[in-house]
N, C-alpha and C. Protein backbone atom coordinates (compact mmCIF):
# COMPACT_ATOMS: atom_id res chain seq x y z
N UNK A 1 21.83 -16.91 3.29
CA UNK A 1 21.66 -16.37 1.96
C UNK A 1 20.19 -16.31 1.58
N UNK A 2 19.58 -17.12 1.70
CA UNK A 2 18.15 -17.45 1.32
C UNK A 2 17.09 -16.22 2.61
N UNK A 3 17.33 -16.29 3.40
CA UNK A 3 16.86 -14.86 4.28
C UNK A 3 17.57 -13.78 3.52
N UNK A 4 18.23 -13.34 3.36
CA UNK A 4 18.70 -12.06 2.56
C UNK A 4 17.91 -11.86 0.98
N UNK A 5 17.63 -13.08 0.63
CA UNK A 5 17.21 -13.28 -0.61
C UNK A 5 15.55 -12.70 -0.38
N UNK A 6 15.04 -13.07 0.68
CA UNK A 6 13.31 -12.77 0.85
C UNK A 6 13.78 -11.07 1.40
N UNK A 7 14.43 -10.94 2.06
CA UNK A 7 14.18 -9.24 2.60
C UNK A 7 14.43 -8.46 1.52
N UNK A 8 15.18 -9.18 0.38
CA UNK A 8 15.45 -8.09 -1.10
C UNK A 8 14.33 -8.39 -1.78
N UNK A 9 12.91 -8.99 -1.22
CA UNK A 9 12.32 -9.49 -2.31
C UNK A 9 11.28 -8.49 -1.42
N UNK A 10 11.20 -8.39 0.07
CA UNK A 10 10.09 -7.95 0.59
C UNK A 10 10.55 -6.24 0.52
N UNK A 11 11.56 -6.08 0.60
CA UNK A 11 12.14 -3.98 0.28
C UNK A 11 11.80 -4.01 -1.07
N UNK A 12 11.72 -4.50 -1.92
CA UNK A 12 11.92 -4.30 -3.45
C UNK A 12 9.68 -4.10 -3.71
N UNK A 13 9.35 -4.97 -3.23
CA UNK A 13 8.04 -4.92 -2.95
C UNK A 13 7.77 -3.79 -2.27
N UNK A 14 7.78 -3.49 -1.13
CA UNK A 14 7.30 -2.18 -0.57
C UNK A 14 7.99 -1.13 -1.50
N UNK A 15 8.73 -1.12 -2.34
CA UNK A 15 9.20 0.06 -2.59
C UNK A 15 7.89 0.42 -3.84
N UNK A 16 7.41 -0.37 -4.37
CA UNK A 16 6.22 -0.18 -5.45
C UNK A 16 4.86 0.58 -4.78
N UNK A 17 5.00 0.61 -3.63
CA UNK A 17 4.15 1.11 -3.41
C UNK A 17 4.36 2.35 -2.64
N UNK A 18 3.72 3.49 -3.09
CA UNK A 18 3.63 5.25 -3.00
C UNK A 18 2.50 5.47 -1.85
N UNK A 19 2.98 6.86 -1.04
CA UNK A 19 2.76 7.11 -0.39
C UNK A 19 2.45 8.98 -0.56
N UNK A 20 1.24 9.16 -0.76
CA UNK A 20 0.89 10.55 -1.10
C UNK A 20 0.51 11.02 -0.05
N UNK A 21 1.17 12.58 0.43
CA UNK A 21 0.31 12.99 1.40
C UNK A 21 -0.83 13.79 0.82
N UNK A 22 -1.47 14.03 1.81
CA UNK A 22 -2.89 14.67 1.86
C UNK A 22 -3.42 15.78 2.66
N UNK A 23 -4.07 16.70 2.28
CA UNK A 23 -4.04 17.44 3.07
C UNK A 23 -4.41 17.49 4.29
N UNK A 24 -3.99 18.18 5.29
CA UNK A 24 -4.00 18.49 6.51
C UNK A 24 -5.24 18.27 7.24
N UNK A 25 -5.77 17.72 7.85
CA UNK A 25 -7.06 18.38 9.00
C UNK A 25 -6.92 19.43 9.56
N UNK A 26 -8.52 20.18 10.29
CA UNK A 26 -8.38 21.10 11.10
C UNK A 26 -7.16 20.28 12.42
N UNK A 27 -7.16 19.21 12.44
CA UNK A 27 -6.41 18.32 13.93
C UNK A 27 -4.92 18.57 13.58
N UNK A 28 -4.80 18.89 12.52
CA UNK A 28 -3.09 19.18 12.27
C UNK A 28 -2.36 17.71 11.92
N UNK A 29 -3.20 16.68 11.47
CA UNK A 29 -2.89 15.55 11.59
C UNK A 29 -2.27 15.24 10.23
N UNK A 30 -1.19 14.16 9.74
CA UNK A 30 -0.75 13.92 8.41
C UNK A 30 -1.54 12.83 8.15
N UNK A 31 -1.93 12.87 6.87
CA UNK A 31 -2.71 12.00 5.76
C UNK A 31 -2.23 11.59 5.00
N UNK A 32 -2.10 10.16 4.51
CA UNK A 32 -1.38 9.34 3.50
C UNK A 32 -2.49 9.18 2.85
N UNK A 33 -2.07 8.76 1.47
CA UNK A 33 -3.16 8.11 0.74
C UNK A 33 -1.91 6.76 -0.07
N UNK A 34 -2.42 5.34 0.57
CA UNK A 34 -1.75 4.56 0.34
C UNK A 34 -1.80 3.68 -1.36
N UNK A 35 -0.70 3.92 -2.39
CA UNK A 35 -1.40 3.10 -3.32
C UNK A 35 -0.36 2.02 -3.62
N UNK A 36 -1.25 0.97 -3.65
CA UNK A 36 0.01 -0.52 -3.50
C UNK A 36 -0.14 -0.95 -4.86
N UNK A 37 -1.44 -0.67 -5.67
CA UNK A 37 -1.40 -1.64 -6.83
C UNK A 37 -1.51 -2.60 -6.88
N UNK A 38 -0.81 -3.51 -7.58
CA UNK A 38 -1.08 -5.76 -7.72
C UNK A 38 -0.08 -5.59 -6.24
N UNK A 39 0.27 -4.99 -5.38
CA UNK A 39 0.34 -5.42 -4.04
C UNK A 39 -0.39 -6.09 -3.29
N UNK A 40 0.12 -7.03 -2.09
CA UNK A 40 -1.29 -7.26 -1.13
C UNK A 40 -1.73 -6.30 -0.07
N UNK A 41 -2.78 -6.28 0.64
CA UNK A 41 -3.14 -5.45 1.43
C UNK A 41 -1.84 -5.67 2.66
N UNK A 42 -1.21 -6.01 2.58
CA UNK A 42 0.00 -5.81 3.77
C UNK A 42 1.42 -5.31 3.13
N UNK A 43 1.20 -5.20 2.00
CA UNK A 43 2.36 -3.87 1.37
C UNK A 43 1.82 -2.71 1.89
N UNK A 44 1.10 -2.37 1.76
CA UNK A 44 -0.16 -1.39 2.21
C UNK A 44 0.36 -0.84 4.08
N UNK A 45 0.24 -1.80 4.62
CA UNK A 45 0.56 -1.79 6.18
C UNK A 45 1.88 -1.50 6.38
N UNK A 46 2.50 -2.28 5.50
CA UNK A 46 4.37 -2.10 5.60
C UNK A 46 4.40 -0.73 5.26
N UNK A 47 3.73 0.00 4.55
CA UNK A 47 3.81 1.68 4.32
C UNK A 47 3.65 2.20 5.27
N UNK A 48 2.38 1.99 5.63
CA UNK A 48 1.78 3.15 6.35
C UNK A 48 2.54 2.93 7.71
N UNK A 49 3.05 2.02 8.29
CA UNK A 49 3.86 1.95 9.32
C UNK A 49 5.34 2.45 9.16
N UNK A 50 5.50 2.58 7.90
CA UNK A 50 7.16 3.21 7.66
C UNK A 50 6.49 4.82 7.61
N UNK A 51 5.35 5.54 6.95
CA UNK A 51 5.62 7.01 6.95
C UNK A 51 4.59 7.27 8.41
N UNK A 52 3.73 6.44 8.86
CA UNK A 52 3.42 6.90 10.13
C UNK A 52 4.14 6.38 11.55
N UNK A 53 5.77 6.61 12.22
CA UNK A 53 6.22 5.64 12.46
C UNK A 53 5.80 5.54 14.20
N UNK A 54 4.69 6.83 14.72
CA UNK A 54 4.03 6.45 15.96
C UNK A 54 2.76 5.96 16.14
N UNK A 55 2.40 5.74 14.78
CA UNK A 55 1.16 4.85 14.51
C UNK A 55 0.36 4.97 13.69
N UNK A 56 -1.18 4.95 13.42
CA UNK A 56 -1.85 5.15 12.38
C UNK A 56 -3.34 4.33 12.65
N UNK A 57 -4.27 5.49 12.50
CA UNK A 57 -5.82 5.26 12.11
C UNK A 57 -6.17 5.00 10.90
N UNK A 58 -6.40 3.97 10.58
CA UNK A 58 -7.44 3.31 9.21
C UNK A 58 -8.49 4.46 8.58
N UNK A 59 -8.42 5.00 7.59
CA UNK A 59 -8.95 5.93 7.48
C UNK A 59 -10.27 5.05 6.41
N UNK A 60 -10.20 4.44 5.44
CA UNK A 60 -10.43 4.13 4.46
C UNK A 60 -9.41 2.77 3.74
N UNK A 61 -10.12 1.68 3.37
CA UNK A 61 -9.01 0.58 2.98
C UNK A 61 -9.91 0.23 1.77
N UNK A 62 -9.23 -0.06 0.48
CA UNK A 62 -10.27 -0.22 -0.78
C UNK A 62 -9.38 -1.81 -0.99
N UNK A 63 -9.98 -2.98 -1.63
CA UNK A 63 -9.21 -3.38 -2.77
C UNK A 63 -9.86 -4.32 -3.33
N UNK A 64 -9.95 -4.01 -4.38
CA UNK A 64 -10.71 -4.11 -5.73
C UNK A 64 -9.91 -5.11 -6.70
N UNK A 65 -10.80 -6.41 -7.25
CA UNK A 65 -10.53 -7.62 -7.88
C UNK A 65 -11.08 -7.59 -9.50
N UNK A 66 -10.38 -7.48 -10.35
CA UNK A 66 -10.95 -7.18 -11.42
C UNK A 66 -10.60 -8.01 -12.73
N UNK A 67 -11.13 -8.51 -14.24
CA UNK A 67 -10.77 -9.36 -14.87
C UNK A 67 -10.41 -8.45 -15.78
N UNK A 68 -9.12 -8.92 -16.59
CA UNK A 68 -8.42 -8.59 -17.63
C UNK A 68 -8.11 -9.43 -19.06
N UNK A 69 -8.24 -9.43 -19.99
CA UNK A 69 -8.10 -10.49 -21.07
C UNK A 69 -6.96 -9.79 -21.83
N UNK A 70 -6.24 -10.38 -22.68
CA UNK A 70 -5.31 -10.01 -23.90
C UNK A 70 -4.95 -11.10 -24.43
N UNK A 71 -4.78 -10.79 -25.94
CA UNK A 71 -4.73 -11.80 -26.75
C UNK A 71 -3.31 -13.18 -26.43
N UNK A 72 -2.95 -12.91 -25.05
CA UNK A 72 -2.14 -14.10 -24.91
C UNK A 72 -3.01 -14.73 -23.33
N UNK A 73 -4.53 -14.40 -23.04
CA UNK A 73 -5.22 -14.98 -21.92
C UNK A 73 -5.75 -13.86 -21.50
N UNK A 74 -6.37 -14.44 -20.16
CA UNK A 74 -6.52 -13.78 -18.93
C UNK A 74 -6.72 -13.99 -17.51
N UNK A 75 -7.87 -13.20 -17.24
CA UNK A 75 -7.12 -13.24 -15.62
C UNK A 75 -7.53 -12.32 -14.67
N UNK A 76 -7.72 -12.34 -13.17
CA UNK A 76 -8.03 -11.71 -12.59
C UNK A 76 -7.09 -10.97 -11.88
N UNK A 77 -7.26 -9.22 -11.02
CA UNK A 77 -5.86 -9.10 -10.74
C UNK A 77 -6.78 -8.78 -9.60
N UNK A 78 -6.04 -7.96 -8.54
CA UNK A 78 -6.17 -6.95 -7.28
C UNK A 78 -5.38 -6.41 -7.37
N UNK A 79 -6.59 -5.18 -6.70
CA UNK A 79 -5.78 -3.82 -6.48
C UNK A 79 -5.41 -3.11 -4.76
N UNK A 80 -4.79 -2.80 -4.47
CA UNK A 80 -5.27 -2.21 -3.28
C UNK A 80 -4.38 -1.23 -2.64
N UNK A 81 -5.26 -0.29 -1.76
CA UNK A 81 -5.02 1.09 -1.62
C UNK A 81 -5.45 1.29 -0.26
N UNK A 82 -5.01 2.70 0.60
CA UNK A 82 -5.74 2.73 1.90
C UNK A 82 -5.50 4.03 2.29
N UNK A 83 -6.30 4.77 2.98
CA UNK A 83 -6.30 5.82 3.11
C UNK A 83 -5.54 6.23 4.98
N UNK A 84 -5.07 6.85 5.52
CA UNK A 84 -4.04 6.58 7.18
C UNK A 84 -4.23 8.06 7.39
N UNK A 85 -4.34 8.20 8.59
CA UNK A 85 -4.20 9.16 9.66
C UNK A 85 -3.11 8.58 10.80
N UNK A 86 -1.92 9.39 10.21
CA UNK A 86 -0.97 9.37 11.53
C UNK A 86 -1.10 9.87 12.90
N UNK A 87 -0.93 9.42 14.03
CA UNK A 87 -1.34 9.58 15.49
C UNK A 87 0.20 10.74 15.73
């Protein structure tokens, strides 16, 4: 039960994170543009390995740590995003 419980926790997670394509190269190659959001950089990987599923070149990997306040605190978040060339 408790394994079933983490794989609904780890599908439910990758599902937050979008997968845009991009346009084409002269190489005919597909382009993701990965955005995970308060994901970690391995939501990110769990993508790009589900829409590139014979592999994938690192095109670009960003992720960005930033502070937020509101009147109940604050806090720092991350962001992160990555850019893929499918093989």
């Amino acid at each position: 039960m408790k394994q079933q419980a983490i794989a609904l926790v780890v599908v439910l997670l990758a599902a937050c994170t979008t997968a845009t394509p991009m346009r084409t190269g002269d190489d005919g190659k597909e382009r993701f543009y990965l955005d995970c959001g308060r994901q970690s950089m391995a939501q990110c990987i769990a993508k790009a390995n589900e829409v590139c599923p014979s592999g994938y070149t690192v095109d670009k990997q960003d992720q960005r740590t930033g502070w937020g306040f509101s009147q109940y605190g604050g806090g720092s978040r991350t962001e992160s995003a990555m850019t893929v060339t499918c093989k």
